[in-house]
PDB file of N, CA and C in Angstrom:
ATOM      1  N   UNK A   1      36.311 162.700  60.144  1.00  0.00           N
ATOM      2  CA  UNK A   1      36.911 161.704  59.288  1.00  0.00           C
ATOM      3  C   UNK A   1      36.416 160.317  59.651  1.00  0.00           C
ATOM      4  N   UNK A   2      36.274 159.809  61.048  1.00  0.00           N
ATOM      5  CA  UNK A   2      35.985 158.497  61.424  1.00  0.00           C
ATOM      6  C   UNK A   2      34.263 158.726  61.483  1.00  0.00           C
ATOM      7  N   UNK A   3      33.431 159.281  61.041  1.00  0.00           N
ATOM      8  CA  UNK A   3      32.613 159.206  60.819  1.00  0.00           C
ATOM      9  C   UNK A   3      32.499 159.372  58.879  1.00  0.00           C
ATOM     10  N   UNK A   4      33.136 159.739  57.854  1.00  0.00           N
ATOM     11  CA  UNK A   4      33.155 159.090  56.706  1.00  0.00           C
ATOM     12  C   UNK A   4      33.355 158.315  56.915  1.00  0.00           C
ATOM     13  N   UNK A   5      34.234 157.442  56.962  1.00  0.00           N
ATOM     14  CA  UNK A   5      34.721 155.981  57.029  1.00  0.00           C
ATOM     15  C   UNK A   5      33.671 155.076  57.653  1.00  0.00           C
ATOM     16  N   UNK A   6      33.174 155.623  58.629  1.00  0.00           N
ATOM     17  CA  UNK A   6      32.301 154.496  59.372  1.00  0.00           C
ATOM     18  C   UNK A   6      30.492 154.661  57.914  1.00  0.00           C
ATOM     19  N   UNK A   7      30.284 155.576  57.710  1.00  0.00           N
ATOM     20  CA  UNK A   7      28.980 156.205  56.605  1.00  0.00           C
ATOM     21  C   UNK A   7      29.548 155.253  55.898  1.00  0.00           C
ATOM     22  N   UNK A   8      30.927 155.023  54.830  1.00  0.00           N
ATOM     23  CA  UNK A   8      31.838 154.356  53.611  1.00  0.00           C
ATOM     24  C   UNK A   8      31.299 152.868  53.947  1.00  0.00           C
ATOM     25  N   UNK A   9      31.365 152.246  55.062  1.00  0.00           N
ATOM     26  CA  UNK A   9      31.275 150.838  55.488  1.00  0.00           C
ATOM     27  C   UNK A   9      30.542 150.378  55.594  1.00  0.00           C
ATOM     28  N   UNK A  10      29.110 151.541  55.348  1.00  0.00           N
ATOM     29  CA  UNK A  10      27.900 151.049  56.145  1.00  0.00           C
ATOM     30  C   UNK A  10      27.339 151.163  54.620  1.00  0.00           C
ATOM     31  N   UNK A  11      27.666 151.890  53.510  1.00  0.00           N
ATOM     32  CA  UNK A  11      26.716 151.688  52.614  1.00  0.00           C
ATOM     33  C   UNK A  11      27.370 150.533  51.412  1.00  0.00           C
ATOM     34  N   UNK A  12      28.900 150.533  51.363  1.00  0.00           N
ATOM     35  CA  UNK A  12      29.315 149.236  51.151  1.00  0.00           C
ATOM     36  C   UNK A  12      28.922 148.070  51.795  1.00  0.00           C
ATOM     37  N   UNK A  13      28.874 147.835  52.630  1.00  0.00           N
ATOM     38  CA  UNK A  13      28.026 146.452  53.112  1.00  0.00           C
ATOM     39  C   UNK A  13      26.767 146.236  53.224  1.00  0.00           C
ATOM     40  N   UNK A  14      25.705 147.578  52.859  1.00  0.00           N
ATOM     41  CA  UNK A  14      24.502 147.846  52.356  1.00  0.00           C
ATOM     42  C   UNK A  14      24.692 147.113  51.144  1.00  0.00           C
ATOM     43  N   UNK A  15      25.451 147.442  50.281  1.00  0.00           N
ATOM     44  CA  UNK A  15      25.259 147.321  48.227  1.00  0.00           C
ATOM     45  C   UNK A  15      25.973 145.533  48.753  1.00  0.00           C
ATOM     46  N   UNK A  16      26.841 145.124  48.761  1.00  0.00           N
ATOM     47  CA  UNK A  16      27.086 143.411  49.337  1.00  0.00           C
ATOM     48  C   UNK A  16      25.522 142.973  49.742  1.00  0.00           C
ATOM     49  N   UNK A  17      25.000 143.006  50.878  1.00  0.00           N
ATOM     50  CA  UNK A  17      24.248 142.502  51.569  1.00  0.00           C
ATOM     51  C   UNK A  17      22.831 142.310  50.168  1.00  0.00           C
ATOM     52  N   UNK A  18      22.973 143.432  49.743  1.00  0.00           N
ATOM     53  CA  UNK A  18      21.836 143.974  48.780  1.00  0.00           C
ATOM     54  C   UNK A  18      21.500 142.614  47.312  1.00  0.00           C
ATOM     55  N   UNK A  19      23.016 142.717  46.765  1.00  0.00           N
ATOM     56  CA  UNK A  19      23.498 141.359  45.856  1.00  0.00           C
ATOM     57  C   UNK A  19      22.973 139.790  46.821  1.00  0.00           C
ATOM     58  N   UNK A  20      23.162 139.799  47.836  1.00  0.00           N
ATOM     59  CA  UNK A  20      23.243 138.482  48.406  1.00  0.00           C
ATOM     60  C   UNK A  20      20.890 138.266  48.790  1.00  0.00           C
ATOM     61  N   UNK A  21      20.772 139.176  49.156  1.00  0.00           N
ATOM     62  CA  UNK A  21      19.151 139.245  49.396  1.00  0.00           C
ATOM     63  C   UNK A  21      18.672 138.949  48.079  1.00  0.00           C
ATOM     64  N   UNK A  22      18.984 139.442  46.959  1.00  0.00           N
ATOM     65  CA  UNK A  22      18.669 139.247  45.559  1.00  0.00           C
ATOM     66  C   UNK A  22      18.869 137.517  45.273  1.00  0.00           C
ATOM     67  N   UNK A  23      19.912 137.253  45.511  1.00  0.00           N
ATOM     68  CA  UNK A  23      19.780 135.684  45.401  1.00  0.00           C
ATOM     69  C   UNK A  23      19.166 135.063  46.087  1.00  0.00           C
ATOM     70  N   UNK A  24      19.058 135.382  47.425  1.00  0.00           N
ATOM     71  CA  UNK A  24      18.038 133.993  48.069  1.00  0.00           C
ATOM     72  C   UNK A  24      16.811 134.764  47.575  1.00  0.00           C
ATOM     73  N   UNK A  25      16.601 136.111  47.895  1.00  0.00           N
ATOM     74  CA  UNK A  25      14.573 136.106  47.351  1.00  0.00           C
ATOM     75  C   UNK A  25      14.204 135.510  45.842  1.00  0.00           C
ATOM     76  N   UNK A  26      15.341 135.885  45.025  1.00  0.00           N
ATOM     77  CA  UNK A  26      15.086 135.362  43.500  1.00  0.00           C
ATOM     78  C   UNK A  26      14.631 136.327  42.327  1.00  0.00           C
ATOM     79  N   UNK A  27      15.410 137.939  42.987  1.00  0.00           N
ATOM     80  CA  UNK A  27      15.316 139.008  41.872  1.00  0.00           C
ATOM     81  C   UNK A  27      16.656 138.882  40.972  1.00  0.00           C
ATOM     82  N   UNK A  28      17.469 137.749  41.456  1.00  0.00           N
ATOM     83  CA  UNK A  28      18.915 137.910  40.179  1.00  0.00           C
ATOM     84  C   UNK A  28      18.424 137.354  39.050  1.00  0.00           C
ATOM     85  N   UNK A  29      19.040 137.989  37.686  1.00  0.00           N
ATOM     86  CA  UNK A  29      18.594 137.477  36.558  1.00  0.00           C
ATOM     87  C   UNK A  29      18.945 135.894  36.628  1.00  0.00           C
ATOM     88  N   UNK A  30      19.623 135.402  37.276  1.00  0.00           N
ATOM     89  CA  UNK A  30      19.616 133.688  36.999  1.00  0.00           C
ATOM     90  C   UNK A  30      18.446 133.248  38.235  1.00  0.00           C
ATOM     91  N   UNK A  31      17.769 133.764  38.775  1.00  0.00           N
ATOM     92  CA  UNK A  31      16.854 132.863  39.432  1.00  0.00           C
ATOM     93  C   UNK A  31      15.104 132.122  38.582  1.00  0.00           C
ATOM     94  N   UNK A  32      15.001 131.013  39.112  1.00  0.00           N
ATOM     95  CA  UNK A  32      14.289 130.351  38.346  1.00  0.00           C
ATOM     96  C   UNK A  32      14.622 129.556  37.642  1.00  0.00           C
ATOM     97  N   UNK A  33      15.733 129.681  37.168  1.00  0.00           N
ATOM     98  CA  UNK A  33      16.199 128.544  35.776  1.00  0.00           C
ATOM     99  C   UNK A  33      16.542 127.135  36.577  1.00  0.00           C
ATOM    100  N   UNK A  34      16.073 126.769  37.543  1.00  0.00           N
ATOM    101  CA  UNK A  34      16.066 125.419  38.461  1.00  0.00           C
ATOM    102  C   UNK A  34      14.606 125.000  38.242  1.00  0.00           C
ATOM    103  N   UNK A  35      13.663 126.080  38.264  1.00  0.00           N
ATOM    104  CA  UNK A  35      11.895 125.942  38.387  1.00  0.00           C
ATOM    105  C   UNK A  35      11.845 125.826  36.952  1.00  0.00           C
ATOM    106  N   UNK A  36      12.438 126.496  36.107  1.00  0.00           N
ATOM    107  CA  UNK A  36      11.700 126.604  34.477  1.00  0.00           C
ATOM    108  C   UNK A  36      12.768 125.373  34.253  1.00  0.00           C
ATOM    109  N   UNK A  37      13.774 124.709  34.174  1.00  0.00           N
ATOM    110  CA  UNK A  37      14.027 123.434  34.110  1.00  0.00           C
ATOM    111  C   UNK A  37      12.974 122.044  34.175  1.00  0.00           C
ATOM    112  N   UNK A  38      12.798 122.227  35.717  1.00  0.00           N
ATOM    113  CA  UNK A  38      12.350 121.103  36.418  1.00  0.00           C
ATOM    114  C   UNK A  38      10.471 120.939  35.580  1.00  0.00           C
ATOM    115  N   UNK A  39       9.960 122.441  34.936  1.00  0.00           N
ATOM    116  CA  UNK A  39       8.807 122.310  34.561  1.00  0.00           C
ATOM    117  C   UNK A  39       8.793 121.820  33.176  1.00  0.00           C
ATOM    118  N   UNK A  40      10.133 122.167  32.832  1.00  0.00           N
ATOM    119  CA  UNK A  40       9.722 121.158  31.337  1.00  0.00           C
ATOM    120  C   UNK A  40      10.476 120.194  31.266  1.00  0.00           C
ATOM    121  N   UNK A  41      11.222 119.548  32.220  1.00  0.00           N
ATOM    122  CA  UNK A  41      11.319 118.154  32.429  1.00  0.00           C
ATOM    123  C   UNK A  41      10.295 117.572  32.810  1.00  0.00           C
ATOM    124  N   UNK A  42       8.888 118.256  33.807  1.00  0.00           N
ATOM    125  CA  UNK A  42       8.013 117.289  33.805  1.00  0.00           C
ATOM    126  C   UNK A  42       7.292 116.759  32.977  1.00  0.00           C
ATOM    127  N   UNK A  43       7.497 118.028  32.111  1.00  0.00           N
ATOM    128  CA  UNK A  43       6.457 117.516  30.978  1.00  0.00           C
ATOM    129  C   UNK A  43       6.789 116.383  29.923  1.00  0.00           C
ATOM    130  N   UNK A  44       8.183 116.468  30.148  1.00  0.00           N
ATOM    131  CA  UNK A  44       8.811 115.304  29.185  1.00  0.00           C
ATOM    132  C   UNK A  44       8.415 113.998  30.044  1.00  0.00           C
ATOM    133  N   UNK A  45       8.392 114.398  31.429  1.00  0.00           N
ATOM    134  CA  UNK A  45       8.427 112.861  32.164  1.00  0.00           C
ATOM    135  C   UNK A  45       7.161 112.706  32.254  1.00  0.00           C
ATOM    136  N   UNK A  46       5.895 113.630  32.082  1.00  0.00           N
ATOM    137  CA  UNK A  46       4.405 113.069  31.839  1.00  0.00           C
ATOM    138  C   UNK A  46       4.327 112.060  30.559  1.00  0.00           C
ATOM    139  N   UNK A  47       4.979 112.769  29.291  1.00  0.00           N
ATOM    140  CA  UNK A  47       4.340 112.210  28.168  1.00  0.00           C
ATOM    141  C   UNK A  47       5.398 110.546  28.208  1.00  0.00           C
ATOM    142  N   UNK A  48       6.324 110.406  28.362  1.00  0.00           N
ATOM    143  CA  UNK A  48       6.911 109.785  29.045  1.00  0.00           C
ATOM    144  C   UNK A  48       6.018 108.726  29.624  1.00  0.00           C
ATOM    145  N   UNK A  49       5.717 109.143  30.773  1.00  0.00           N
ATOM    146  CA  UNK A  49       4.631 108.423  31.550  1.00  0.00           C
ATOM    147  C   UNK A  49       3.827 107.471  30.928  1.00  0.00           C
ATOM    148  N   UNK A  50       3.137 108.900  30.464  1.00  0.00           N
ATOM    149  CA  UNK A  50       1.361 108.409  29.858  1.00  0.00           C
ATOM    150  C   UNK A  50       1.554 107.193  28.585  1.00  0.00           C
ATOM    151  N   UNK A  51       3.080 106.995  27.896  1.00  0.00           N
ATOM    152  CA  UNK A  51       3.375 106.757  27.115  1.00  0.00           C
ATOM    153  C   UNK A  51       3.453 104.746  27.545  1.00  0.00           C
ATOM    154  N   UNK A  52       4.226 104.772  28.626  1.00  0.00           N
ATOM    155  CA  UNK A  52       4.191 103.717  29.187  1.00  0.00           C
ATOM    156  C   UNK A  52       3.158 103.116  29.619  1.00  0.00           C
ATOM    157  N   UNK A  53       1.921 103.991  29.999  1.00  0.00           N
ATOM    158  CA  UNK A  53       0.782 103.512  30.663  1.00  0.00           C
ATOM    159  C   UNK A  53      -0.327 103.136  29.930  1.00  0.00           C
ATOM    160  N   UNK A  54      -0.112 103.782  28.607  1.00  0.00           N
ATOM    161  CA  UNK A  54      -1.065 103.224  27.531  1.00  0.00           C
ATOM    162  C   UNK A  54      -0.065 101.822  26.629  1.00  0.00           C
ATOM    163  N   UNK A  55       0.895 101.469  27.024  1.00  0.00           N
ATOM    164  CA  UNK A  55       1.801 100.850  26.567  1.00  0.00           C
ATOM    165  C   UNK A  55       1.937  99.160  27.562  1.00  0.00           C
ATOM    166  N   UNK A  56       1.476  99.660  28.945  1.00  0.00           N
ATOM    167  CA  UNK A  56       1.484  98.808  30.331  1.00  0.00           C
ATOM    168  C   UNK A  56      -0.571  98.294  29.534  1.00  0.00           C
ATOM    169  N   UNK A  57      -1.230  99.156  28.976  1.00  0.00           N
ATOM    170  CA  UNK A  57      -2.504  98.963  28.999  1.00  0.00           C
ATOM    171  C   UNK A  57      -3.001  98.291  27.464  1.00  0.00           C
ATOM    172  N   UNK A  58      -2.113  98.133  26.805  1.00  0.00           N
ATOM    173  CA  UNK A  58      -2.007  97.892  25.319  1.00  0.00           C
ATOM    174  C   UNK A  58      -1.548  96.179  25.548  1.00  0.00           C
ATOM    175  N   UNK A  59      -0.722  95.968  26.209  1.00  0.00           N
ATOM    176  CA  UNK A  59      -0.329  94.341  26.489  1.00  0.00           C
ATOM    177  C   UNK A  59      -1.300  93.689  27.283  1.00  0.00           C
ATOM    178  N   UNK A  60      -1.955  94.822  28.238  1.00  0.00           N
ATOM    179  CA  UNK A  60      -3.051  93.556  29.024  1.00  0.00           C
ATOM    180  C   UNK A  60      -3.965  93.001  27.779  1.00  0.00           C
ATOM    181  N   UNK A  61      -4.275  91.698  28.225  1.00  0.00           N
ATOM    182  CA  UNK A  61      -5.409  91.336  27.653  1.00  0.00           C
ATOM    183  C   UNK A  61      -6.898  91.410  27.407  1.00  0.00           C
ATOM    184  N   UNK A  62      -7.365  91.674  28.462  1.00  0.00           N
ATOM    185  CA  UNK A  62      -8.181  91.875  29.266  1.00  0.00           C
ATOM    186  C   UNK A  62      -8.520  92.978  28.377  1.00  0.00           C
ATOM    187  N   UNK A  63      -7.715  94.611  28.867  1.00  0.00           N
ATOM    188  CA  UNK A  63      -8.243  95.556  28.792  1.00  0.00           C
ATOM    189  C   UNK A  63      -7.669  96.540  27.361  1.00  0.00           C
ATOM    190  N   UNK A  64      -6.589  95.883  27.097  1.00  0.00           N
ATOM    191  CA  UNK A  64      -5.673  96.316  25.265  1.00  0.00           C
ATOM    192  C   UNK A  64      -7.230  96.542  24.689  1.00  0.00           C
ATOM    193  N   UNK A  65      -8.213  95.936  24.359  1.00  0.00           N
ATOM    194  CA  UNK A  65      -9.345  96.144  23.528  1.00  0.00           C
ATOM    195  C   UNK A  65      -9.728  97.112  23.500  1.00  0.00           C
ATOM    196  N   UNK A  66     -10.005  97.623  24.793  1.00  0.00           N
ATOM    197  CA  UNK A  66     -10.857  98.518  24.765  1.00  0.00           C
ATOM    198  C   UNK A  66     -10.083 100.196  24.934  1.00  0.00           C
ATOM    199  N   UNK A  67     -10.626 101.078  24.657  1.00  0.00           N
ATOM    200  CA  UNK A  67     -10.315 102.336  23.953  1.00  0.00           C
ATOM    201  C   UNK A  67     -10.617 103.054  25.472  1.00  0.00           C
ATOM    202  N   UNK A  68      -9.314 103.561  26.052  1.00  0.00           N
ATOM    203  CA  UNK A  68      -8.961 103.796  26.957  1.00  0.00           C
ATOM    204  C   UNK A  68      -8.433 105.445  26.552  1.00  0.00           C
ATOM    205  N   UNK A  69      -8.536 106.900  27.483  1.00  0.00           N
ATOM    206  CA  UNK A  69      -7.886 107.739  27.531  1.00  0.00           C
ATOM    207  C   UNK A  69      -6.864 107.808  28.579  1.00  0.00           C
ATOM    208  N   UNK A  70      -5.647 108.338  28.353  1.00  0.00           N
ATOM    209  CA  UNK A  70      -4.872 108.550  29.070  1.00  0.00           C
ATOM    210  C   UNK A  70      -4.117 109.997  29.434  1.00  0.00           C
ATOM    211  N   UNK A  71      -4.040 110.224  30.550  1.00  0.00           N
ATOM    212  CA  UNK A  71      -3.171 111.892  30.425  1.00  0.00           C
ATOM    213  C   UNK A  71      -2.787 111.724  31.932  1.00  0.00           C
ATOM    214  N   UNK A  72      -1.720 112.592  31.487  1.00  0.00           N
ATOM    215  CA  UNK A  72      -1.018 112.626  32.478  1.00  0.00           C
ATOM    216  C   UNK A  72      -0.373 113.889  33.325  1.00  0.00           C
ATOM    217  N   UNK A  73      -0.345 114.412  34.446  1.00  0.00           N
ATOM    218  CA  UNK A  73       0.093 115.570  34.827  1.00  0.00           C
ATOM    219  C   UNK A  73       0.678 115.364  35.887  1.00  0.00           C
ATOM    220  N   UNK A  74       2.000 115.824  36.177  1.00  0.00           N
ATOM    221  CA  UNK A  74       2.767 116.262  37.316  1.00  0.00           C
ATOM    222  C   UNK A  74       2.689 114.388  37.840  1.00  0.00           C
ATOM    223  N   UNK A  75       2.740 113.482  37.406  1.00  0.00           N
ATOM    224  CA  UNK A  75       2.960 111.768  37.390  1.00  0.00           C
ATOM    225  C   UNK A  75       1.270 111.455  38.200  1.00  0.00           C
ATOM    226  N   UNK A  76       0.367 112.047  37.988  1.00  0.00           N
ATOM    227  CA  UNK A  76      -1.193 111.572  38.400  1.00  0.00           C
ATOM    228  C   UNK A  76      -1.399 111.757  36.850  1.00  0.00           C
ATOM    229  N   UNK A  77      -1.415 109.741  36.859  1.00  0.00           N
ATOM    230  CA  UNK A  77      -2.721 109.291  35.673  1.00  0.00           C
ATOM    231  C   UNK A  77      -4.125 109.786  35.773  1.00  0.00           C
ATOM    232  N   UNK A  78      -4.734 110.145  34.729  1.00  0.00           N
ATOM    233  CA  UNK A  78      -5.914 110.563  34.780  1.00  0.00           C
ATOM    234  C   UNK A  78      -6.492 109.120  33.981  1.00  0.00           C
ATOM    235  N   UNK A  79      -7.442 107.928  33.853  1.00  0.00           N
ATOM    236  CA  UNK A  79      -8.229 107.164  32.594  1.00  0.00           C
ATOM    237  C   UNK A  79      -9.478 107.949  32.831  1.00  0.00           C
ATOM    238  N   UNK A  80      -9.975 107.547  31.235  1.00  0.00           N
ATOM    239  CA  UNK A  80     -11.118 108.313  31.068  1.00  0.00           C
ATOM    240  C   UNK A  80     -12.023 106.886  29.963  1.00  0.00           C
ATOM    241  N   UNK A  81     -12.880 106.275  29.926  1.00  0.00           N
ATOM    242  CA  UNK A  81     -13.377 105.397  28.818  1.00  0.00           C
ATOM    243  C   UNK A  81     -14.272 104.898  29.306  1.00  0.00           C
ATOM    244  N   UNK A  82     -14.570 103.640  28.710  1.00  0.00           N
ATOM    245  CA  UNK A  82     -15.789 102.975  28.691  1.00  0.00           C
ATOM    246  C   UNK A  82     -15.176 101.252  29.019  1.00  0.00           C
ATOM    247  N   UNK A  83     -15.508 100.908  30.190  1.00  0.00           N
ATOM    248  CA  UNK A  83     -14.884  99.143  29.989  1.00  0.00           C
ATOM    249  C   UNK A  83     -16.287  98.315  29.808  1.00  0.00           C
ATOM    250  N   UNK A  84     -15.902  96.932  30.180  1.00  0.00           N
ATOM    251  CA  UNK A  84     -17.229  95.959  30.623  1.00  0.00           C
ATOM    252  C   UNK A  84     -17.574  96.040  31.601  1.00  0.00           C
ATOM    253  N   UNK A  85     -16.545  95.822  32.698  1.00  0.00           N
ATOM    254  CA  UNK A  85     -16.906  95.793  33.930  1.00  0.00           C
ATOM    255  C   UNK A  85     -16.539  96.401  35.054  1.00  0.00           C
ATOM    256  N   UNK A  86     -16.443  96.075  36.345  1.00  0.00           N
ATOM    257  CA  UNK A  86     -15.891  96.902  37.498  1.00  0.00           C
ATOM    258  C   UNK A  86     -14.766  96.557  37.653  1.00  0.00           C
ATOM    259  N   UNK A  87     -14.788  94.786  37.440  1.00  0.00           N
ATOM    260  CA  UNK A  87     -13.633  94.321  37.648  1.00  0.00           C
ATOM    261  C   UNK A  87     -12.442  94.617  36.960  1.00  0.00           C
ATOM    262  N   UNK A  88     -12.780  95.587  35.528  1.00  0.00           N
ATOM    263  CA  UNK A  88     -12.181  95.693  34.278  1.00  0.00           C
ATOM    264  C   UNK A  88     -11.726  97.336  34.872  1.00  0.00           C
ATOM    265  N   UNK A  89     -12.387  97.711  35.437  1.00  0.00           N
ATOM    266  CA  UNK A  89     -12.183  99.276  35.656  1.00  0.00           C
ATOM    267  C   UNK A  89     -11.016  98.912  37.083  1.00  0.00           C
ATOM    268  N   UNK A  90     -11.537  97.842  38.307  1.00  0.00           N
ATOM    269  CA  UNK A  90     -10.400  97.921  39.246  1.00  0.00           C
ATOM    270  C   UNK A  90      -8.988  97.575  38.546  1.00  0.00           C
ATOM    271  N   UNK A  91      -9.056  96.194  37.671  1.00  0.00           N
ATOM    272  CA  UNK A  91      -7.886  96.023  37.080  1.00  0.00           C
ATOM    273  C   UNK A  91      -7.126  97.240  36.535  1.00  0.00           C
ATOM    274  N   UNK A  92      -7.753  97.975  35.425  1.00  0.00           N
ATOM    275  CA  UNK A  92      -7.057  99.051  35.119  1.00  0.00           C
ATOM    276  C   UNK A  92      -6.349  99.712  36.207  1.00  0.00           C
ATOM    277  N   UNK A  93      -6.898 100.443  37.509  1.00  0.00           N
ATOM    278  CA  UNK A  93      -5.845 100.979  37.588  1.00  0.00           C
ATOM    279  C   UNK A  93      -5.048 100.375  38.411  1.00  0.00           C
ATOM    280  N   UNK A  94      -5.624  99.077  39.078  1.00  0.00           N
ATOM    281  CA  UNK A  94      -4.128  98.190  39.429  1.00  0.00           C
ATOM    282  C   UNK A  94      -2.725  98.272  38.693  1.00  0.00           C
ATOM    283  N   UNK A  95      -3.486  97.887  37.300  1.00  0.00           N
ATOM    284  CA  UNK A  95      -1.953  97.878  36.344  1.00  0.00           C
ATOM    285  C   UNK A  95      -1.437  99.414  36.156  1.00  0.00           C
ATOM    286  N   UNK A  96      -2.357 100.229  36.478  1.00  0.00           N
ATOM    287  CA  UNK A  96      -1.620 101.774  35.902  1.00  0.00           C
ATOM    288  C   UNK A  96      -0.863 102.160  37.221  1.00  0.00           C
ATOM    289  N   UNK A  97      -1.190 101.383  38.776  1.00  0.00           N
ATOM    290  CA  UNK A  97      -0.101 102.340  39.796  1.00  0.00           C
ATOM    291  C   UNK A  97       1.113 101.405  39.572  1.00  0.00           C
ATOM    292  N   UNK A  98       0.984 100.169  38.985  1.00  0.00           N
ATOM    293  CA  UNK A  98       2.575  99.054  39.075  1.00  0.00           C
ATOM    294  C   UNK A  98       3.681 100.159  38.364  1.00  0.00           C
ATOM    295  N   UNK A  99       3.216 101.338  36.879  1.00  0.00           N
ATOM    296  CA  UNK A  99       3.768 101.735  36.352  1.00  0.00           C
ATOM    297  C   UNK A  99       4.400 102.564  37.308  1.00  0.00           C
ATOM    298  N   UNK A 100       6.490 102.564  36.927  1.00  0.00           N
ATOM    299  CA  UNK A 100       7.139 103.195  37.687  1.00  0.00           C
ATOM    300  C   UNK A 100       6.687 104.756  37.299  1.00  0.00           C
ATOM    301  N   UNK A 101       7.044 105.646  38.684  1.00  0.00           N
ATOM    302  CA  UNK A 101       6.609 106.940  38.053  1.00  0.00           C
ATOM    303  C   UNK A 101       5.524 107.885  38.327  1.00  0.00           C
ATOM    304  N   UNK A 102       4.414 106.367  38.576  1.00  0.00           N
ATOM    305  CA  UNK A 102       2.784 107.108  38.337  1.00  0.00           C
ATOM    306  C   UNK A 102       3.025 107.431  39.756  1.00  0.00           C
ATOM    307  N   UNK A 103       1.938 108.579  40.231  1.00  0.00           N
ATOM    308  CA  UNK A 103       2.468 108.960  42.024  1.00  0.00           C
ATOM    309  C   UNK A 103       0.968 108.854  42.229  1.00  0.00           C
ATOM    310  N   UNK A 104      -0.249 109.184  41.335  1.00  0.00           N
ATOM    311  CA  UNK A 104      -1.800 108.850  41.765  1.00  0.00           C
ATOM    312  C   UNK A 104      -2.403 108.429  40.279  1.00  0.00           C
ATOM    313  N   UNK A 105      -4.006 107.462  40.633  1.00  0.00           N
ATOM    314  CA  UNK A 105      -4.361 107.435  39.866  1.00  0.00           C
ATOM    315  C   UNK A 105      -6.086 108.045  39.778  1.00  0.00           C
ATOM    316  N   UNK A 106      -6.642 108.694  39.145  1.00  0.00           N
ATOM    317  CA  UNK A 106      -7.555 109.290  38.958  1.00  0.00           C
ATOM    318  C   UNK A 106      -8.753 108.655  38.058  1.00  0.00           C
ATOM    319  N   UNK A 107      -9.383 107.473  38.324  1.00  0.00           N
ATOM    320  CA  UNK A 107      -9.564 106.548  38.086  1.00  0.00           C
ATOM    321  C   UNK A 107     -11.543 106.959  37.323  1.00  0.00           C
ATOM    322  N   UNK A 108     -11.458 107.688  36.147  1.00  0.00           N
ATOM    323  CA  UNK A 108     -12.652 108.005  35.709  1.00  0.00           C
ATOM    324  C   UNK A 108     -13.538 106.941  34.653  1.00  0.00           C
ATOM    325  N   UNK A 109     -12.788 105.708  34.435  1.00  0.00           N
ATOM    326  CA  UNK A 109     -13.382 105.036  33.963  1.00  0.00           C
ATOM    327  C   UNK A 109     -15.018 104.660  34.307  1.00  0.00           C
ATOM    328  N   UNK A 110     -16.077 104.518  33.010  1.00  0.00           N
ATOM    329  CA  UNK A 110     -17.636 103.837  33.240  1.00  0.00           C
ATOM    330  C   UNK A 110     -17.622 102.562  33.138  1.00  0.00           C
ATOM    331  N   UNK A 111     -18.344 101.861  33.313  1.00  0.00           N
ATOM    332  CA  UNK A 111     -18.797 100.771  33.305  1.00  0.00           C
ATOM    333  C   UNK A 111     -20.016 100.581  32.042  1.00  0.00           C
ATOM    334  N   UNK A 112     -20.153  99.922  31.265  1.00  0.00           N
ATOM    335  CA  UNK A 112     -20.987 100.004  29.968  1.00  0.00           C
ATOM    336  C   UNK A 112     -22.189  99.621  30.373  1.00  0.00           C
TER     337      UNK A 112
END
């Protein structure tokens, strides 16, 4: 008899233990929905971003003229275009890290 009971305890706190491993590894049907959140909030907070940075690049004077690409991933600006100068290419991304948000800038601008 005290060996059922002791078998009873051991596979009940097997099936417990079993539920609780499932949550921290991340086989319960609610795991992830923190990761699939946070991934399409970034994407709102890229376009977001990129939105401001062609917006931060639209008021300069300097550089509003000229036809600038912008994109944005995971808050690293990517520019992509054609300026006048170097000084026109350092300015750019001076003004693109002031933007709150940006975390790198990837600075592919040419020089004409």
């Amino acid at each position: 008899m005290r060996r059922l009971g002791f078998a009873a305890a051991t596979v009940g706190a097997l099936v417990l233990l079993a539920g609780c491993v499932a949550a921290v590894i991340g086989s319960s049907p609610h795991s992830g929905t923190a990761t699939d959140t946070r991934a399409r909030s970034s994407a709102g907070t890229d376009a977001g971003l990129a939105a401001a940075v062609r917006s931060r690049i639209a008021a300069d004077a300097a550089l509003g003229a000229e036809a600038l690409e912008v994109s944005v991933q995971g808050g690293t600006v990517t520019l992509r275009g054609l300026v006048a100068s170097s000084a026109e290419r350092n300015s750019a991304e001076r003004l693109v890290r002031t933007v709150a948000g940006v975390t790198a800038v990837n600075n592919l601008l040419k020089v004409k």
